[in-house]
C-alpha atoms as a PDB file:
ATOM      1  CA  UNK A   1      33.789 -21.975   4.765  1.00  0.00           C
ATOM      2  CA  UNK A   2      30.972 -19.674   5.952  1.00  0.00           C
ATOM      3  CA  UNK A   3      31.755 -15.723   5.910  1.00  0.00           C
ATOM      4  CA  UNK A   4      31.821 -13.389   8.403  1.00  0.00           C
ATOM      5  CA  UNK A   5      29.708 -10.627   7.103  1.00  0.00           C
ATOM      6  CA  UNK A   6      26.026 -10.332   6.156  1.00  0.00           C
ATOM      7  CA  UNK A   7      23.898  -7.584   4.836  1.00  0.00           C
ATOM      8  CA  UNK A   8      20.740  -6.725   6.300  1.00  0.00           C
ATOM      9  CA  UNK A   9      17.967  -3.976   5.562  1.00  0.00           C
ATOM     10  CA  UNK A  10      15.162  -2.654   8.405  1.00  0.00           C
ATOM     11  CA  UNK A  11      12.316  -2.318   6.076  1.00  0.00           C
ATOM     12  CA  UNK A  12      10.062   1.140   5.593  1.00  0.00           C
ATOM     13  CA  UNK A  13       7.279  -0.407   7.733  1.00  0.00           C
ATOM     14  CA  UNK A  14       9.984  -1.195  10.678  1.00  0.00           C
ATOM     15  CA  UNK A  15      11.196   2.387  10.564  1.00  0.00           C
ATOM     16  CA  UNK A  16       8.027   4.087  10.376  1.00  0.00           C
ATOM     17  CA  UNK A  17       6.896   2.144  13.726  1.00  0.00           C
ATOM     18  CA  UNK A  18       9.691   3.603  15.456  1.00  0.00           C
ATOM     19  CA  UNK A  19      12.034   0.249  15.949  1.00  0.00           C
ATOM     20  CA  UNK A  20      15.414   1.343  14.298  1.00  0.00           C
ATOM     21  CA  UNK A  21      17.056   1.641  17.719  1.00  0.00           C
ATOM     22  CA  UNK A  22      15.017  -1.546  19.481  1.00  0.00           C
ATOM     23  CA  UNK A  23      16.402  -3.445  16.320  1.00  0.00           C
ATOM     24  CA  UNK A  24      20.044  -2.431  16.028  1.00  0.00           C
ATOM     25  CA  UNK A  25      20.229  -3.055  20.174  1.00  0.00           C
ATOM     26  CA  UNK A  26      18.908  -6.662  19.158  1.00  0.00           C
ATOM     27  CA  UNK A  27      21.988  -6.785  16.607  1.00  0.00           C
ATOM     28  CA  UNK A  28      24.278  -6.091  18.728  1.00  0.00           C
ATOM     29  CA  UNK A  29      23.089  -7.859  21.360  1.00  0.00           C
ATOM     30  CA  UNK A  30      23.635 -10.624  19.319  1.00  0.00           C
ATOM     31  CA  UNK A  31      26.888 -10.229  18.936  1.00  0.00           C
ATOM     32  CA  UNK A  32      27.490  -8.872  15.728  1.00  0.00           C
ATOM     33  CA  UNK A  33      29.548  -5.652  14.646  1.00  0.00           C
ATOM     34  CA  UNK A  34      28.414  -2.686  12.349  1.00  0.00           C
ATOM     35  CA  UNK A  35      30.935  -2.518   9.408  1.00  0.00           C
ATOM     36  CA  UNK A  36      28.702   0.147   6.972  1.00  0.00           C
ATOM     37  CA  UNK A  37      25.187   1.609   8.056  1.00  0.00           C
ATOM     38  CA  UNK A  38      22.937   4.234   5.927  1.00  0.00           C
ATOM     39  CA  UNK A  39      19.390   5.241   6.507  1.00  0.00           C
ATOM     40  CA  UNK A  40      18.756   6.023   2.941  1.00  0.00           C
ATOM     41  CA  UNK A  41      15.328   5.723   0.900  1.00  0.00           C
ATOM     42  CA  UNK A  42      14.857   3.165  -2.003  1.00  0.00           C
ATOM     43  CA  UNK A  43      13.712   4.488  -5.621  1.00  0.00           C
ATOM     44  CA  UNK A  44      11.087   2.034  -7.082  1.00  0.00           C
ATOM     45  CA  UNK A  45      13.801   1.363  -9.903  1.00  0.00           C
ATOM     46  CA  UNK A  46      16.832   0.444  -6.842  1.00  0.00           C
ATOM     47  CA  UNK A  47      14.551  -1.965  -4.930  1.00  0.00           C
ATOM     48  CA  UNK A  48      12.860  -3.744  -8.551  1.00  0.00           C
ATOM     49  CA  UNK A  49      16.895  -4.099  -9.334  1.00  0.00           C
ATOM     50  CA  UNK A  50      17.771  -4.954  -5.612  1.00  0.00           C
ATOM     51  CA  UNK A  51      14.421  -7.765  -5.849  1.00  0.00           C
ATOM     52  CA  UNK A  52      15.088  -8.707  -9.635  1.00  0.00           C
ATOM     53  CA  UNK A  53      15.440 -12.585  -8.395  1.00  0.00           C
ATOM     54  CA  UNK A  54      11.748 -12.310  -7.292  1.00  0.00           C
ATOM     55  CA  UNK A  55      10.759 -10.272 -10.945  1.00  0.00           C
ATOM     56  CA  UNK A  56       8.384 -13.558 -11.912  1.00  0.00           C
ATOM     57  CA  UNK A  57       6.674 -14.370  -8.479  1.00  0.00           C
ATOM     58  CA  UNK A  58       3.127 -12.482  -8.421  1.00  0.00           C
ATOM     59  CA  UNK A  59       4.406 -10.848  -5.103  1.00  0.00           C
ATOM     60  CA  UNK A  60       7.331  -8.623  -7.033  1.00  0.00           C
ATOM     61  CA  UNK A  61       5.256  -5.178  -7.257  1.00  0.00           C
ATOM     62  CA  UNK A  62       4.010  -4.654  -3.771  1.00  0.00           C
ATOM     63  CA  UNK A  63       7.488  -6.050  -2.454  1.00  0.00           C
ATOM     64  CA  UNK A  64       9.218  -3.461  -4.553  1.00  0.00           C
ATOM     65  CA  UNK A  65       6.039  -0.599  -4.033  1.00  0.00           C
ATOM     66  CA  UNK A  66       7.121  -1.412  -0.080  1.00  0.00           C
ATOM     67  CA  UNK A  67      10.413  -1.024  -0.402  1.00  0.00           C
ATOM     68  CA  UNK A  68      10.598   2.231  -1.680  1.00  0.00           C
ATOM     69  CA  UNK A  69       7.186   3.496   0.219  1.00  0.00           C
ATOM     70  CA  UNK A  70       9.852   4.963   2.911  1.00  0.00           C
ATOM     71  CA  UNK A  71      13.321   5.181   4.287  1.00  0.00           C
ATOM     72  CA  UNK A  72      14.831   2.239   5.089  1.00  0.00           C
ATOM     73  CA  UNK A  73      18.322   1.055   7.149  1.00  0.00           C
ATOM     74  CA  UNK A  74      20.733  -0.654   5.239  1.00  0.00           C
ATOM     75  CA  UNK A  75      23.443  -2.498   7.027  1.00  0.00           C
ATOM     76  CA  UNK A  76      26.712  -4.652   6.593  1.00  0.00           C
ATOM     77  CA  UNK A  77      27.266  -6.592   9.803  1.00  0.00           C
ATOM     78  CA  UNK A  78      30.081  -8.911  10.848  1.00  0.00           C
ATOM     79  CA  UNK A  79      30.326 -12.281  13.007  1.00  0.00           C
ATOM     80  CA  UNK A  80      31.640 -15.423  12.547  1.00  0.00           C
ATOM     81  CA  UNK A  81      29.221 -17.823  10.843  1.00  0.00           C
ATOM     82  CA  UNK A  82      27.276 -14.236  10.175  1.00  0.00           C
ATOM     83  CA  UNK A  83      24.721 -15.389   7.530  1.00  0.00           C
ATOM     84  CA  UNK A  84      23.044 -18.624   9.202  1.00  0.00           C
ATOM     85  CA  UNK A  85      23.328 -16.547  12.832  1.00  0.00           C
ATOM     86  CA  UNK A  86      21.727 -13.819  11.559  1.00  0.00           C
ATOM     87  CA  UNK A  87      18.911 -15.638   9.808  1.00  0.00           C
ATOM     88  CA  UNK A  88      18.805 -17.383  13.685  1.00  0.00           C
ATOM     89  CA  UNK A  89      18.167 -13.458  14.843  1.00  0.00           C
ATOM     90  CA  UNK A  90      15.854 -12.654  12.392  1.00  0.00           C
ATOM     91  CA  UNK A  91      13.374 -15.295  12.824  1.00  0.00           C
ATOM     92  CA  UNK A  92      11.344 -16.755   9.761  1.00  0.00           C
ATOM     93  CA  UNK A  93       9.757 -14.794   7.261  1.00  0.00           C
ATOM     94  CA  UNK A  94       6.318 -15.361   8.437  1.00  0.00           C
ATOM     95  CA  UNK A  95       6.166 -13.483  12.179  1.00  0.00           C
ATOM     96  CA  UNK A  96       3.663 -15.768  13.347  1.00  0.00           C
ATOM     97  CA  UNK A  97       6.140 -18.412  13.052  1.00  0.00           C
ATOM     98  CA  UNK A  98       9.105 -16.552  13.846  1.00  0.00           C
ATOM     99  CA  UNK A  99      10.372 -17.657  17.392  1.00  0.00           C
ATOM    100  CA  UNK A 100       9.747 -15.746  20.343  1.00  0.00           C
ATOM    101  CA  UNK A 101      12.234 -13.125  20.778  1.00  0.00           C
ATOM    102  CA  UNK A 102      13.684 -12.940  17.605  1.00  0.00           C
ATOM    103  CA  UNK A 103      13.124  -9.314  15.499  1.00  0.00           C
ATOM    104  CA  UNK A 104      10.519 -10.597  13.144  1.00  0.00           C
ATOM    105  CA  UNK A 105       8.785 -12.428  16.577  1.00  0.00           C
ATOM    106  CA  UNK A 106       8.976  -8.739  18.412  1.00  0.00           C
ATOM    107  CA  UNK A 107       8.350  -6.272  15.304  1.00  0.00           C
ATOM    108  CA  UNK A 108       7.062  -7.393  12.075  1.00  0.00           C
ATOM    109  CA  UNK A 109       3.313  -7.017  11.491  1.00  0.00           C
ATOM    110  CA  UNK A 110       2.987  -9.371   8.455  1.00  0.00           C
ATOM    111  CA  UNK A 111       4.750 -11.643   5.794  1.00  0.00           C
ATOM    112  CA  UNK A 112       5.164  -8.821   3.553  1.00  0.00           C
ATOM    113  CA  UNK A 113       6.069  -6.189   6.149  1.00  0.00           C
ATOM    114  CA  UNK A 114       8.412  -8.700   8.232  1.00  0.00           C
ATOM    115  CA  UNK A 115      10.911  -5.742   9.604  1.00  0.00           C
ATOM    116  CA  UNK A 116      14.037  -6.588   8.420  1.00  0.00           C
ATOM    117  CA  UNK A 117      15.688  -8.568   5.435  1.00  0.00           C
ATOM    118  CA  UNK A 118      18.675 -10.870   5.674  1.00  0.00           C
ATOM    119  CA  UNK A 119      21.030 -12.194   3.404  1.00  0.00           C
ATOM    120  CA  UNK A 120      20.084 -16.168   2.417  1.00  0.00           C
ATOM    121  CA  UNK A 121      23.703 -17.372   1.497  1.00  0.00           C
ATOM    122  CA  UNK A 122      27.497 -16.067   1.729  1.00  0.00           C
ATOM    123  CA  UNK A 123      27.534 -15.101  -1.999  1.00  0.00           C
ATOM    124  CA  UNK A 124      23.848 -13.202  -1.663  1.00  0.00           C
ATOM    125  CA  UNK A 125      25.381 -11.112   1.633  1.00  0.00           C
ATOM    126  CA  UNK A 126      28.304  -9.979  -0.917  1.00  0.00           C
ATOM    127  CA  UNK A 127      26.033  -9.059  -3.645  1.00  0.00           C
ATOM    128  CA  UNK A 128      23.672  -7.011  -1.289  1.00  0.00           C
ATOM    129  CA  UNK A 129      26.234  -5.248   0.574  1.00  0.00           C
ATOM    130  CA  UNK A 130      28.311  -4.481  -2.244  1.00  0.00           C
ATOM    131  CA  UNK A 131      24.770  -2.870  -4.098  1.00  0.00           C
ATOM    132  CA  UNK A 132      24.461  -0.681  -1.176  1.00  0.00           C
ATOM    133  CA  UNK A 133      27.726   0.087  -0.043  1.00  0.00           C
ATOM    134  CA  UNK A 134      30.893   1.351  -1.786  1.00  0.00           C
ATOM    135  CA  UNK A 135      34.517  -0.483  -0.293  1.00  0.00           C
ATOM    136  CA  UNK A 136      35.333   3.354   1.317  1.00  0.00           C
ATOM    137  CA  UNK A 137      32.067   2.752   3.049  1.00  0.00           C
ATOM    138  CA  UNK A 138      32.915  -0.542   5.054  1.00  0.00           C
ATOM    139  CA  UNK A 139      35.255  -0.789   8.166  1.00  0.00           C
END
């Protein structure tokens, strides 16, 4: 049975180009409810441990030197069937082939500076939001 919750970040290079508020009106939009949010910044040593699947790809140290090269919005949203409709939202990791009107379509300027992150599977949305958010943070 899919969950109802899924974690999502808008990445440093999302929130420097001034689309925190274009991208949480696109969340809600589609229908999903804020249960925790933080704009909070990402030590080097947080986002290596937050990427640590990735640690053996050759893209690991500029994803983690991005993710802590600014603040960033974390976020713990809720909808039925939450993880494969957000991933719908989201649009795919590379913008160009991201369909129109999705975030990464409308504000992501590359592969590695795609705007936002999504959880990939029920058990990855726990993980995440429960690295970023303690249970007396949620509602």
């Amino acid at each position: 049975m899919a969950s109802n919750r899924t974690f999502t970040m808008i990445k440093p290079g999302a929130v420097r180009n001034g689309h925190i508020g274009a991208i949480l009106a696109k969340i809600n939009e589609g229908g999903f409810r804020i249960v925790a949010m933080k704009y909070t910044k990402l030590s080097a040593e947080k986002a290596g441990e937050f990427y640590a699947v990735h640690k053996e790809r050759p893209f690991y140290g500029e994803l983690v030197e991005f993710m802590s090269s600014g603040p960033i919005v974390a976020a713990i949203l809720e909808k039925d069937n939450a993880v494969a409709d957000f991933r719908t939202l989201i649009g795919a990791t590379n913008p160009a082939e991201a369909a129109p009107g999705t975030i990464r379509a409308l504000y992501a300027t590359s592969i590695g500076e795609n705007a936002v992150h999504g959880s990939d599977s029920d058990e990855n949305a726990a993980i995440e939001g429960n690295f970023h958010f303690a249970g007396t943070e949620m509602f």
